[in-house]
PDB file of N, CA and C in Angstrom:
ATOM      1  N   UNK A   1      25.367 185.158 160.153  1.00  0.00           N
ATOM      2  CA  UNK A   1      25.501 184.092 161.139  1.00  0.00           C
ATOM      3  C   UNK A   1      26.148 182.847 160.532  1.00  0.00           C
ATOM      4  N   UNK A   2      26.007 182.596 159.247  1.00  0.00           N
ATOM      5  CA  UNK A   2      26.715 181.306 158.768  1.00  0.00           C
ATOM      6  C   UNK A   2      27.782 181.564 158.576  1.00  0.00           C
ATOM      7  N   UNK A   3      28.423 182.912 158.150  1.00  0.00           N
ATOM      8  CA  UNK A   3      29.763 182.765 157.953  1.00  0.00           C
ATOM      9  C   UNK A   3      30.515 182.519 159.560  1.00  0.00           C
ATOM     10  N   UNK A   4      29.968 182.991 160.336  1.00  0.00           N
ATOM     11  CA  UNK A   4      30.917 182.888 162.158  1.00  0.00           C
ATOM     12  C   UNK A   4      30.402 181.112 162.019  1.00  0.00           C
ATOM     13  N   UNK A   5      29.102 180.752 161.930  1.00  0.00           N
ATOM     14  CA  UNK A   5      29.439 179.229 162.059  1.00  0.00           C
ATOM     15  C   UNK A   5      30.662 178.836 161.114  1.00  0.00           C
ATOM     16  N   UNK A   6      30.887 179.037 159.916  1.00  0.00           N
ATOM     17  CA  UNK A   6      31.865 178.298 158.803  1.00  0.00           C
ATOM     18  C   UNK A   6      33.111 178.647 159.523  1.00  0.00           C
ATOM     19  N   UNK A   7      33.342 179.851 160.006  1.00  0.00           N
ATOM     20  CA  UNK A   7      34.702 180.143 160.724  1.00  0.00           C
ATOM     21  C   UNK A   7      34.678 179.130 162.041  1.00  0.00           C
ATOM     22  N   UNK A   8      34.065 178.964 162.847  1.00  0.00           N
ATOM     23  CA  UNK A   8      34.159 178.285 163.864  1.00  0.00           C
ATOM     24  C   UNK A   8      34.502 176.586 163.514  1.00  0.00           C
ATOM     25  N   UNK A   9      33.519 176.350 162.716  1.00  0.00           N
ATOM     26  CA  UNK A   9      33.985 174.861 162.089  1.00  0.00           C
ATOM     27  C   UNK A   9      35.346 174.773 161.628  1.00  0.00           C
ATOM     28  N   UNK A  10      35.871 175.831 160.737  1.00  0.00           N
ATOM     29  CA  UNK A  10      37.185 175.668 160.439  1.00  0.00           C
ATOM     30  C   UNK A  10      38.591 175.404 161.559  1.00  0.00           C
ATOM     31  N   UNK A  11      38.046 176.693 162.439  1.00  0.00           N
ATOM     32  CA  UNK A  11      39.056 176.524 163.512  1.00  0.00           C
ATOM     33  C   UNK A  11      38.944 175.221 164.373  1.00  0.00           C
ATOM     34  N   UNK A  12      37.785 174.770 164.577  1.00  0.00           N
ATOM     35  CA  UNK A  12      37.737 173.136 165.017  1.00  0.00           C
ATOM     36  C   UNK A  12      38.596 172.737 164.598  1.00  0.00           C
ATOM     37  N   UNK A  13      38.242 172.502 162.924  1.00  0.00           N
ATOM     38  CA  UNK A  13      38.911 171.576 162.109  1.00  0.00           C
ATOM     39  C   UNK A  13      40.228 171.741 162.163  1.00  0.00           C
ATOM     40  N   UNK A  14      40.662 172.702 162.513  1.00  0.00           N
ATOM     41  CA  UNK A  14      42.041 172.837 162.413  1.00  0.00           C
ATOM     42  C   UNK A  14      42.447 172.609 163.935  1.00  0.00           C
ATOM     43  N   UNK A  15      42.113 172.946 164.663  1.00  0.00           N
ATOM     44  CA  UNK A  15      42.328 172.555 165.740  1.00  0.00           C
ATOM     45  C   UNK A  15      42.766 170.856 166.446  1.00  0.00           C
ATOM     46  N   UNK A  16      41.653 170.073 165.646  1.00  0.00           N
ATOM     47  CA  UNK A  16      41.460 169.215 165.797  1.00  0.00           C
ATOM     48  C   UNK A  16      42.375 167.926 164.816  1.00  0.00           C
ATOM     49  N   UNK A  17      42.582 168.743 163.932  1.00  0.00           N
ATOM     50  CA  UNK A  17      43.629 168.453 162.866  1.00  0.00           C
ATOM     51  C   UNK A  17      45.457 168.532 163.949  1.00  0.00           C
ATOM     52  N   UNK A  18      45.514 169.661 164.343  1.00  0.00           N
ATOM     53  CA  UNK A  18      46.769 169.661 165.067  1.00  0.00           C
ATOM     54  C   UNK A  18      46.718 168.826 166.070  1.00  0.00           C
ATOM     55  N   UNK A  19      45.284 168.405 166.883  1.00  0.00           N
ATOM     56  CA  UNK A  19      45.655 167.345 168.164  1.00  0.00           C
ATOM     57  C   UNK A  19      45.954 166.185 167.341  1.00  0.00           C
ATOM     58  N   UNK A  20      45.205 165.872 166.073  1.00  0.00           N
ATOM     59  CA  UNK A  20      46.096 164.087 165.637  1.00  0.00           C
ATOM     60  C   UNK A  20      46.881 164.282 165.359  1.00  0.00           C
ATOM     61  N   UNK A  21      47.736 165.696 164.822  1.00  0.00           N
ATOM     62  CA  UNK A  21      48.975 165.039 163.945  1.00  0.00           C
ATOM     63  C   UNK A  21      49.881 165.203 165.435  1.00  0.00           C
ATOM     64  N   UNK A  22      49.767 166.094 166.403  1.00  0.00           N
ATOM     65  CA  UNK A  22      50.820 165.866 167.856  1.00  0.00           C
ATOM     66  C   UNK A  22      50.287 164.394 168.213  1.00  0.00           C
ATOM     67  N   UNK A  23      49.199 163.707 168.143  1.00  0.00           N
ATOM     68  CA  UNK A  23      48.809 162.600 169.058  1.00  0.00           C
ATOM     69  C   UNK A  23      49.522 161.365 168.122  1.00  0.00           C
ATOM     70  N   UNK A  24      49.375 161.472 166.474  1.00  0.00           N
ATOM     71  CA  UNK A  24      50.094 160.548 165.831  1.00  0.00           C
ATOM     72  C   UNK A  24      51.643 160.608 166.201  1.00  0.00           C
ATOM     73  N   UNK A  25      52.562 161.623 166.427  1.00  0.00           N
ATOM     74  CA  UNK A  25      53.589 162.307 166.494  1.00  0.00           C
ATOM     75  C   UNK A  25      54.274 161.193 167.759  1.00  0.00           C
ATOM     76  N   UNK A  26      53.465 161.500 169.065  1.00  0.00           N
ATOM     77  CA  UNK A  26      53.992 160.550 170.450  1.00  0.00           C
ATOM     78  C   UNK A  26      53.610 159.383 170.656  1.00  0.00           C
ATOM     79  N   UNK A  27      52.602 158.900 169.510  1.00  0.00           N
ATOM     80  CA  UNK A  27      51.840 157.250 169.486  1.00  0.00           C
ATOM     81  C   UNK A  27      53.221 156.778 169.426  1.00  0.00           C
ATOM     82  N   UNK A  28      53.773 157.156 167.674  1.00  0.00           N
ATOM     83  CA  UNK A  28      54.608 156.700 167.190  1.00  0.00           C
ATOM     84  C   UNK A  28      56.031 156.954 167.786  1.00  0.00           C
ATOM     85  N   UNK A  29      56.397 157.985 168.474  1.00  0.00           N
ATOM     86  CA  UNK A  29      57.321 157.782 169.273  1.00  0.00           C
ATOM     87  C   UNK A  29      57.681 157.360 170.956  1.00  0.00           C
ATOM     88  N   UNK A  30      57.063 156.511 171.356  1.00  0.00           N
ATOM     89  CA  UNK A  30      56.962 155.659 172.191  1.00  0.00           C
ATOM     90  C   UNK A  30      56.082 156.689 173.665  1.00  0.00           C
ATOM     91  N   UNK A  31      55.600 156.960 172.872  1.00  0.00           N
ATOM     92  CA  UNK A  31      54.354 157.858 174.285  1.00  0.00           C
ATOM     93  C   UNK A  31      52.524 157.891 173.707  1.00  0.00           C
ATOM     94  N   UNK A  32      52.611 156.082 173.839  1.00  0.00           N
ATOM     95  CA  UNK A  32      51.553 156.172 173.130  1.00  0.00           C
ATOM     96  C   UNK A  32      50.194 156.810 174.173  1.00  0.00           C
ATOM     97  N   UNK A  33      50.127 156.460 175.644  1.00  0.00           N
ATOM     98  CA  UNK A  33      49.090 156.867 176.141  1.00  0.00           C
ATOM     99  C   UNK A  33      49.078 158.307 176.295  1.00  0.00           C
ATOM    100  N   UNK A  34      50.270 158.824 176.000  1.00  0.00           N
ATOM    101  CA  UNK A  34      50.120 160.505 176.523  1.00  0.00           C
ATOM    102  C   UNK A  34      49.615 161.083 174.905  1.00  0.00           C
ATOM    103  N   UNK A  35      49.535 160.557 173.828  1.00  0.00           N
ATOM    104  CA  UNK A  35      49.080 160.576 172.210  1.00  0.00           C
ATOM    105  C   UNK A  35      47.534 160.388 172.663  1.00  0.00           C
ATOM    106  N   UNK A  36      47.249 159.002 172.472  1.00  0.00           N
ATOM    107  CA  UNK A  36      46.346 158.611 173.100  1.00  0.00           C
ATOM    108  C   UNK A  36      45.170 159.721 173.851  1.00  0.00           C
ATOM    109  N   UNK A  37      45.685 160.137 174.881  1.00  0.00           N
ATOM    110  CA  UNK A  37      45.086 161.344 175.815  1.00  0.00           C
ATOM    111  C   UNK A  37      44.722 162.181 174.927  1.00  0.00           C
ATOM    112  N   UNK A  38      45.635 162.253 173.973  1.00  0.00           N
ATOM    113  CA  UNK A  38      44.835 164.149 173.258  1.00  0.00           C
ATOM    114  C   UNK A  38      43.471 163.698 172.352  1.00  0.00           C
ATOM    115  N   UNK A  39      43.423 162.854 171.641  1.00  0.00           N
ATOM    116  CA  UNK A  39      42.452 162.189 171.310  1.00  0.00           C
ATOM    117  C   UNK A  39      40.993 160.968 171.469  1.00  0.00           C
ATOM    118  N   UNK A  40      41.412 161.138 172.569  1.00  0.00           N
ATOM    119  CA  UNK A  40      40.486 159.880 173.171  1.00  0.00           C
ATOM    120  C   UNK A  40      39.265 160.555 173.456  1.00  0.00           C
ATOM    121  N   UNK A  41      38.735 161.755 173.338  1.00  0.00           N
ATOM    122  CA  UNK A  41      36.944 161.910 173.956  1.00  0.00           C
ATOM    123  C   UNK A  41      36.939 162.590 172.521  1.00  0.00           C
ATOM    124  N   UNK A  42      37.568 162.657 171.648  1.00  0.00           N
ATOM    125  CA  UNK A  42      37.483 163.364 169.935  1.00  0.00           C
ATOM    126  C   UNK A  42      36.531 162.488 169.101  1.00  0.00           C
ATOM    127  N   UNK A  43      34.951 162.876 168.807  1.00  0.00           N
ATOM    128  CA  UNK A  43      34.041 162.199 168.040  1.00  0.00           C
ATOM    129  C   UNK A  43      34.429 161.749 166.669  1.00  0.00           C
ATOM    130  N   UNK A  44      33.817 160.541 166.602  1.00  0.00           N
ATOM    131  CA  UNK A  44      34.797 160.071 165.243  1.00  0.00           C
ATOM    132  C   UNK A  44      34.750 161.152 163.982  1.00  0.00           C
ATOM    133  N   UNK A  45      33.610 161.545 163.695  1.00  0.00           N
ATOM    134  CA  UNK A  45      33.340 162.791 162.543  1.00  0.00           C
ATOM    135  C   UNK A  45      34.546 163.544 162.481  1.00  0.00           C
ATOM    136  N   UNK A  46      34.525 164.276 163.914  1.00  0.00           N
ATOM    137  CA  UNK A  46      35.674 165.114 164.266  1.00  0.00           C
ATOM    138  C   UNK A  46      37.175 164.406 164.019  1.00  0.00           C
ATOM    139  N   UNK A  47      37.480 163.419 164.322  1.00  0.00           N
ATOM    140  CA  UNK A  47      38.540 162.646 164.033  1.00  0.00           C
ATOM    141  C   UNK A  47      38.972 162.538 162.310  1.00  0.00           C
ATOM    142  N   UNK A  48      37.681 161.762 161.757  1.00  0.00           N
ATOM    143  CA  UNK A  48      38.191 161.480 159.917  1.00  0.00           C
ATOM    144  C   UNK A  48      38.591 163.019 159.446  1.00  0.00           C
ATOM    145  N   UNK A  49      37.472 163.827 159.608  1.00  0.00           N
ATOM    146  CA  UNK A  49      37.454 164.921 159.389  1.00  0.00           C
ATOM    147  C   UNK A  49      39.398 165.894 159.351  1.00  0.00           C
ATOM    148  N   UNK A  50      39.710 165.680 160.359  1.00  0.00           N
ATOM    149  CA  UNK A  50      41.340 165.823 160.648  1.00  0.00           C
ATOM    150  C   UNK A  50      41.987 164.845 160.155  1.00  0.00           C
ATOM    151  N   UNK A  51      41.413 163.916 159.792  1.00  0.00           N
ATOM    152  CA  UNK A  51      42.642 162.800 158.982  1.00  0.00           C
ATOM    153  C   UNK A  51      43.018 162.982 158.037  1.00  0.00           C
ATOM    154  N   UNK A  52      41.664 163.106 157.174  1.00  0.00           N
ATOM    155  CA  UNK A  52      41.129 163.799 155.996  1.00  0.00           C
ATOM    156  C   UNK A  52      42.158 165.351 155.744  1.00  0.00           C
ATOM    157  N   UNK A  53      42.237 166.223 156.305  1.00  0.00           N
ATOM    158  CA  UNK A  53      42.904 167.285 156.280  1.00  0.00           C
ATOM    159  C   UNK A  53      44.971 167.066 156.472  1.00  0.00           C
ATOM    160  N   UNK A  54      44.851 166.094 157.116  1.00  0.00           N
ATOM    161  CA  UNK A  54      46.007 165.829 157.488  1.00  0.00           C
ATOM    162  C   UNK A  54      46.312 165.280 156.338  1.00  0.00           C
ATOM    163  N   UNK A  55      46.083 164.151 155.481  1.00  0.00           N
ATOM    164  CA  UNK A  55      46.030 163.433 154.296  1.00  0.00           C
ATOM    165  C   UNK A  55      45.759 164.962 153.183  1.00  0.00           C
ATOM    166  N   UNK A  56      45.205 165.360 152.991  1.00  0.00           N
ATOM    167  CA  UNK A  56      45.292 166.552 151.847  1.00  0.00           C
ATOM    168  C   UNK A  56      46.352 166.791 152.133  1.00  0.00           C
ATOM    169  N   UNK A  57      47.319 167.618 152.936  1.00  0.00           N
ATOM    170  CA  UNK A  57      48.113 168.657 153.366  1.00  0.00           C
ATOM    171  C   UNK A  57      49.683 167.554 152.782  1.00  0.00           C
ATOM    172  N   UNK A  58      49.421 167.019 153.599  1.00  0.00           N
ATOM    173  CA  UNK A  58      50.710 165.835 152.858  1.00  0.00           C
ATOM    174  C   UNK A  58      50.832 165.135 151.274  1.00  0.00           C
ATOM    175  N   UNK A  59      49.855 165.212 151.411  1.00  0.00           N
ATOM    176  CA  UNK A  59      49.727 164.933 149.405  1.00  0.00           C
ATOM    177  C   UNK A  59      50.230 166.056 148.478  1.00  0.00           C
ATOM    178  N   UNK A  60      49.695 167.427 149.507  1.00  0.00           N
ATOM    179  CA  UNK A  60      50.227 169.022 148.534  1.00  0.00           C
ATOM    180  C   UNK A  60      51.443 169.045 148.630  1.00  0.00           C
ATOM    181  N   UNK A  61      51.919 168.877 149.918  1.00  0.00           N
ATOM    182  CA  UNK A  61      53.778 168.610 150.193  1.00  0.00           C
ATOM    183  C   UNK A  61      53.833 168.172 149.163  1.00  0.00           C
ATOM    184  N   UNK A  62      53.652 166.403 148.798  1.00  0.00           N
ATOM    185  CA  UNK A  62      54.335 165.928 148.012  1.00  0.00           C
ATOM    186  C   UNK A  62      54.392 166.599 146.734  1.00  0.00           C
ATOM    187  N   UNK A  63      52.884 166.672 146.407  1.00  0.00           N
ATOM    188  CA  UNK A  63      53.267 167.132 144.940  1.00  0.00           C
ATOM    189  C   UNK A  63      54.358 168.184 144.524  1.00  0.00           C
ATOM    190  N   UNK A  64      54.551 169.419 146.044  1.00  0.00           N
ATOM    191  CA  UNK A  64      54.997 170.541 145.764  1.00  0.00           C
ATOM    192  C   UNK A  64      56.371 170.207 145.756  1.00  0.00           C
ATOM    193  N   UNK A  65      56.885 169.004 146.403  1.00  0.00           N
ATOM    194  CA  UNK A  65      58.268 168.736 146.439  1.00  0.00           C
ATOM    195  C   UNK A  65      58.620 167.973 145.417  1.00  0.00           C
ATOM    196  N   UNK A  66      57.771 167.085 144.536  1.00  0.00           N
ATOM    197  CA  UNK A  66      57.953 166.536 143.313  1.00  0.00           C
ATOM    198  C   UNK A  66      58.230 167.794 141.959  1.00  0.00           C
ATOM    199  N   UNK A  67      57.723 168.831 142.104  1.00  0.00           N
ATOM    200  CA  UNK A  67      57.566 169.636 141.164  1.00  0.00           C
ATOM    201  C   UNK A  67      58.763 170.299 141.233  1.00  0.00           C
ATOM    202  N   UNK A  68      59.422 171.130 142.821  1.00  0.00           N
ATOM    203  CA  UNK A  68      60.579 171.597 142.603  1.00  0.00           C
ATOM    204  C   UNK A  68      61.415 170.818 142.395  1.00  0.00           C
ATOM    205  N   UNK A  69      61.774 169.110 142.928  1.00  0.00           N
ATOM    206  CA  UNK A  69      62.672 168.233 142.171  1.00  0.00           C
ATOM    207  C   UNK A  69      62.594 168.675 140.181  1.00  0.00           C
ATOM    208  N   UNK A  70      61.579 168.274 139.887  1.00  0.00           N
ATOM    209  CA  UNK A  70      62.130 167.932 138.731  1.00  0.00           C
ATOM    210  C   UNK A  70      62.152 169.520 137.872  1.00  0.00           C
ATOM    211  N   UNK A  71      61.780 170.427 138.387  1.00  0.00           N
ATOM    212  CA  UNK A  71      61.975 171.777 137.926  1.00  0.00           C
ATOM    213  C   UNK A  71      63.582 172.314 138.449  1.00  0.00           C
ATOM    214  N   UNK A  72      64.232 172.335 138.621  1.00  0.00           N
ATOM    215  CA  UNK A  72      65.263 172.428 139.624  1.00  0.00           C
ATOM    216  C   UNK A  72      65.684 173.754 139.388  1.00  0.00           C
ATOM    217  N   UNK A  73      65.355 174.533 140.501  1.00  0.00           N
ATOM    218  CA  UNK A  73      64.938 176.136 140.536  1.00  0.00           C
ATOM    219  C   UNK A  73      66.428 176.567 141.092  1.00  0.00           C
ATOM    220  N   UNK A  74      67.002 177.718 141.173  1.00  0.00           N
ATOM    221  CA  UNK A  74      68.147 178.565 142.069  1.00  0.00           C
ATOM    222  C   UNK A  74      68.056 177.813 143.107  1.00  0.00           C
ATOM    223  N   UNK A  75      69.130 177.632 144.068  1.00  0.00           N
ATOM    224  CA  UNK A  75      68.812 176.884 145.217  1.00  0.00           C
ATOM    225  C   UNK A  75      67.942 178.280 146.139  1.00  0.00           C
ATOM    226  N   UNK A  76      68.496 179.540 145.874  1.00  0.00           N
ATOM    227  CA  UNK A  76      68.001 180.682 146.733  1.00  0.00           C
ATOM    228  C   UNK A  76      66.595 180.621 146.393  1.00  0.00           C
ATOM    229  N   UNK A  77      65.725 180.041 145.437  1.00  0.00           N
ATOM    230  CA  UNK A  77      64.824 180.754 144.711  1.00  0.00           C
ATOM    231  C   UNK A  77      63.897 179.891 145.812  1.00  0.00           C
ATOM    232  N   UNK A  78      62.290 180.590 146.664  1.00  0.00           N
ATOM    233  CA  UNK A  78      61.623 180.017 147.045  1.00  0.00           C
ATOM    234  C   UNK A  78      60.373 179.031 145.939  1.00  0.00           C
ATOM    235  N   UNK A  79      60.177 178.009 146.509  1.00  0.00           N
ATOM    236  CA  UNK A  79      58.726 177.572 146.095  1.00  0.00           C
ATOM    237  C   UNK A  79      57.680 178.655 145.659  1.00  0.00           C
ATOM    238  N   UNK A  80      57.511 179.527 146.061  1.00  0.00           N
ATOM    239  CA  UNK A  80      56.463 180.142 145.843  1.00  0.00           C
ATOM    240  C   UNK A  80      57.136 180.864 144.449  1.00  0.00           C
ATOM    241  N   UNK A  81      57.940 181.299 143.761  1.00  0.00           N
ATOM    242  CA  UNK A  81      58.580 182.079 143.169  1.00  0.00           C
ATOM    243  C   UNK A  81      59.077 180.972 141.867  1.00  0.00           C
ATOM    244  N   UNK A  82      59.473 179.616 142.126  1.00  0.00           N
ATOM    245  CA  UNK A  82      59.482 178.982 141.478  1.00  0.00           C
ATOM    246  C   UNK A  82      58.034 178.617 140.626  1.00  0.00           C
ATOM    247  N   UNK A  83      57.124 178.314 141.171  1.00  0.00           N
ATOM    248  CA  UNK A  83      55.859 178.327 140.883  1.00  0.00           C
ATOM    249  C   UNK A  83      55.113 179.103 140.242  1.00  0.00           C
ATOM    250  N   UNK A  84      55.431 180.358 140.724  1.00  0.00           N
ATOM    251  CA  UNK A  84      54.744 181.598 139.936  1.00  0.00           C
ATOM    252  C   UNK A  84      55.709 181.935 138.930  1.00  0.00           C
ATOM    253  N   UNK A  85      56.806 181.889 138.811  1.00  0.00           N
ATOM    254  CA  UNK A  85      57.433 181.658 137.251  1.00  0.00           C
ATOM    255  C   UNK A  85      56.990 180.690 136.391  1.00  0.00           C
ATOM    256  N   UNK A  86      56.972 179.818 136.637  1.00  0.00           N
ATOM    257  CA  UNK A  86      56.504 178.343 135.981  1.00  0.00           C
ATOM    258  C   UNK A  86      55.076 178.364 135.333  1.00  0.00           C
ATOM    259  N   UNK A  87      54.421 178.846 136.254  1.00  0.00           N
ATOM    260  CA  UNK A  87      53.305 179.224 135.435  1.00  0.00           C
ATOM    261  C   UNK A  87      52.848 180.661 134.428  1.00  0.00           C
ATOM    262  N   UNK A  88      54.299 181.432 134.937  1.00  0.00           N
ATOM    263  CA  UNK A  88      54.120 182.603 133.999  1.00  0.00           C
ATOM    264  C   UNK A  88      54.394 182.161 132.718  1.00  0.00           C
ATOM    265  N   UNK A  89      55.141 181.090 132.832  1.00  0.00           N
ATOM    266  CA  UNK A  89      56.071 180.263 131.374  1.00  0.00           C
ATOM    267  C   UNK A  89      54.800 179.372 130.941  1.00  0.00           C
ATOM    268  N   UNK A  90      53.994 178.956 131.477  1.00  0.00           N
ATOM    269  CA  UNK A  90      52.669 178.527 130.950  1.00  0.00           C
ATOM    270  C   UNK A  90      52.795 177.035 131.338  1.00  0.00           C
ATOM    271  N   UNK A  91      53.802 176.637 132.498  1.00  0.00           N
ATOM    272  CA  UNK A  91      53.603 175.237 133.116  1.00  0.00           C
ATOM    273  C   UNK A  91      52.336 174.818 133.784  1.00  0.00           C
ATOM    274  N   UNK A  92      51.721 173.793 132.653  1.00  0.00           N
ATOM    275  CA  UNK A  92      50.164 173.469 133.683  1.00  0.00           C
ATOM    276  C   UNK A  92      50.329 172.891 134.879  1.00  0.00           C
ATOM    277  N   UNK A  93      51.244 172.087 134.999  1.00  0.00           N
ATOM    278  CA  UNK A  93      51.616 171.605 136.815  1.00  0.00           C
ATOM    279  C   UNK A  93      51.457 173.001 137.779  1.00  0.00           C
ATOM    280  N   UNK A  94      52.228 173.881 137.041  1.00  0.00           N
ATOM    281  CA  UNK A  94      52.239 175.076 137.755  1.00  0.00           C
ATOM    282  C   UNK A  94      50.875 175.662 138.367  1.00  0.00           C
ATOM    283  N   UNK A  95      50.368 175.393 137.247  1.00  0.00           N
ATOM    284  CA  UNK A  95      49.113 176.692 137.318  1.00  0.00           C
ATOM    285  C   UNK A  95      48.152 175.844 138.184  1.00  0.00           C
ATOM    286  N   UNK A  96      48.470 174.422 137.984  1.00  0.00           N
ATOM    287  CA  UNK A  96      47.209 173.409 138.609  1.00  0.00           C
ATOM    288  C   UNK A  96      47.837 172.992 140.484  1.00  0.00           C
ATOM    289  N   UNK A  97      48.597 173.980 140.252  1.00  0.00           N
ATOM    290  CA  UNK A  97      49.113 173.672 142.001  1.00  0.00           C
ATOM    291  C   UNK A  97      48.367 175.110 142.405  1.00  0.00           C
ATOM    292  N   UNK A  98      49.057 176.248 141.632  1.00  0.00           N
ATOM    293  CA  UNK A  98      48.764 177.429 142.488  1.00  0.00           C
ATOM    294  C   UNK A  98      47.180 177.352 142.136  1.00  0.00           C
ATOM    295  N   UNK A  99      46.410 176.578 141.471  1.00  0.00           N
ATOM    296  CA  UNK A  99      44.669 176.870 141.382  1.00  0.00           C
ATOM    297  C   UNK A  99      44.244 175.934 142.702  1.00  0.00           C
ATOM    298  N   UNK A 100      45.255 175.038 143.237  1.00  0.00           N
ATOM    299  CA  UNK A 100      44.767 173.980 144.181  1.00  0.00           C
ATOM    300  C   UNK A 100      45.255 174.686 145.673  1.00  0.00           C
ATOM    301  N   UNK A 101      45.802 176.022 145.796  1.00  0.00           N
ATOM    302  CA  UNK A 101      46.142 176.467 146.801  1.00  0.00           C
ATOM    303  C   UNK A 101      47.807 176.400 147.459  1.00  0.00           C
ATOM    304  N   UNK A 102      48.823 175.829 145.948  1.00  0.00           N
ATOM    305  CA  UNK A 102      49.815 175.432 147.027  1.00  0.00           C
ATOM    306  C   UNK A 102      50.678 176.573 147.563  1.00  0.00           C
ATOM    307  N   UNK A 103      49.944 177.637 147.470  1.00  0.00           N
ATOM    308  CA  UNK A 103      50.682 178.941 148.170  1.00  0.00           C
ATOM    309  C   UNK A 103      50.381 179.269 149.595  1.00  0.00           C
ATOM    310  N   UNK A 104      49.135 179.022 150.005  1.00  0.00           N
ATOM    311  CA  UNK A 104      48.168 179.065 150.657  1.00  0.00           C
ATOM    312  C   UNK A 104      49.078 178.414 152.220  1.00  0.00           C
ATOM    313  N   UNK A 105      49.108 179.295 153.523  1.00  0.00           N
ATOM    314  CA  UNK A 105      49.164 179.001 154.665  1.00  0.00           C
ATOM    315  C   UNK A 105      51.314 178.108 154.635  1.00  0.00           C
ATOM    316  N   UNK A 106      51.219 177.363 155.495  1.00  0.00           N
ATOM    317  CA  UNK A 106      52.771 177.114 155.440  1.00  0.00           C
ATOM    318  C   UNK A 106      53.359 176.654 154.079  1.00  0.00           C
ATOM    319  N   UNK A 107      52.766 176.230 152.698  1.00  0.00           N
ATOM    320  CA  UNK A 107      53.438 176.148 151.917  1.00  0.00           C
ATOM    321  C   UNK A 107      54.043 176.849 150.760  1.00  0.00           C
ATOM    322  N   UNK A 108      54.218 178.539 151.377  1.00  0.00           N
ATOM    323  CA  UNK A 108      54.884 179.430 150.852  1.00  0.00           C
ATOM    324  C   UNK A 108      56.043 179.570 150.352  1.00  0.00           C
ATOM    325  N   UNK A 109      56.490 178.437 151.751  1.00  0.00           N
ATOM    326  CA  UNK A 109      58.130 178.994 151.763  1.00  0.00           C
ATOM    327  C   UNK A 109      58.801 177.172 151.263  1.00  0.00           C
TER     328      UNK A 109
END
């Protein structure tokens, strides 16, 4: 039974994660009440909680786009492939991204 609760919380979280980043998305491009709308009965918990996730996810970008800058891989060669070389070569950036998940969900490619 706890693991279907932990799954259910997640999909919240993620759920709830995609209504701020669409609701930040039309604040900021001049549709603030229709932004507004997707978030307005969202409990604050529920809210940081997705900020919080939204803020991780953009920090992994960065790092992951700082790393292929200064590694400067095949242009063909993916992130993920760059990475897992890098750490086959014994790069700790490497190894301390793919231990932090940066393979994990859209940042494969």
């Amino acid at each position: 039974m706890v693991g279907k609760l932990r799954i259910k919380f997640k999909i919240e979280a993620i759920d709830n994660a995609c209504l701020v980043a669409r609701a930040a998305h039309l604040m900021t491009h001049g549709e603030f009440a229709e932004g507004y709308s997707l978030i307005r009965d969202m409990q604050g918990s529920n809210f940081l909680t997705a900020l919080r996730m939204l803020a991780e996810q953009e920090a992994m970008v960065k790092k992951i786009s700082d790393f292929k800058e200064k590694h400067k891989g095949e242009k063909s060669e993916s992130v993920a492939a760059l990475l897992t070389r890098a750490a086959e070569e014994g790069d700790e950036e490497a190894i301390s991204l793919l231990a932090a998940g940066a393979l994990e969900g859209e940042f494969e490619n």
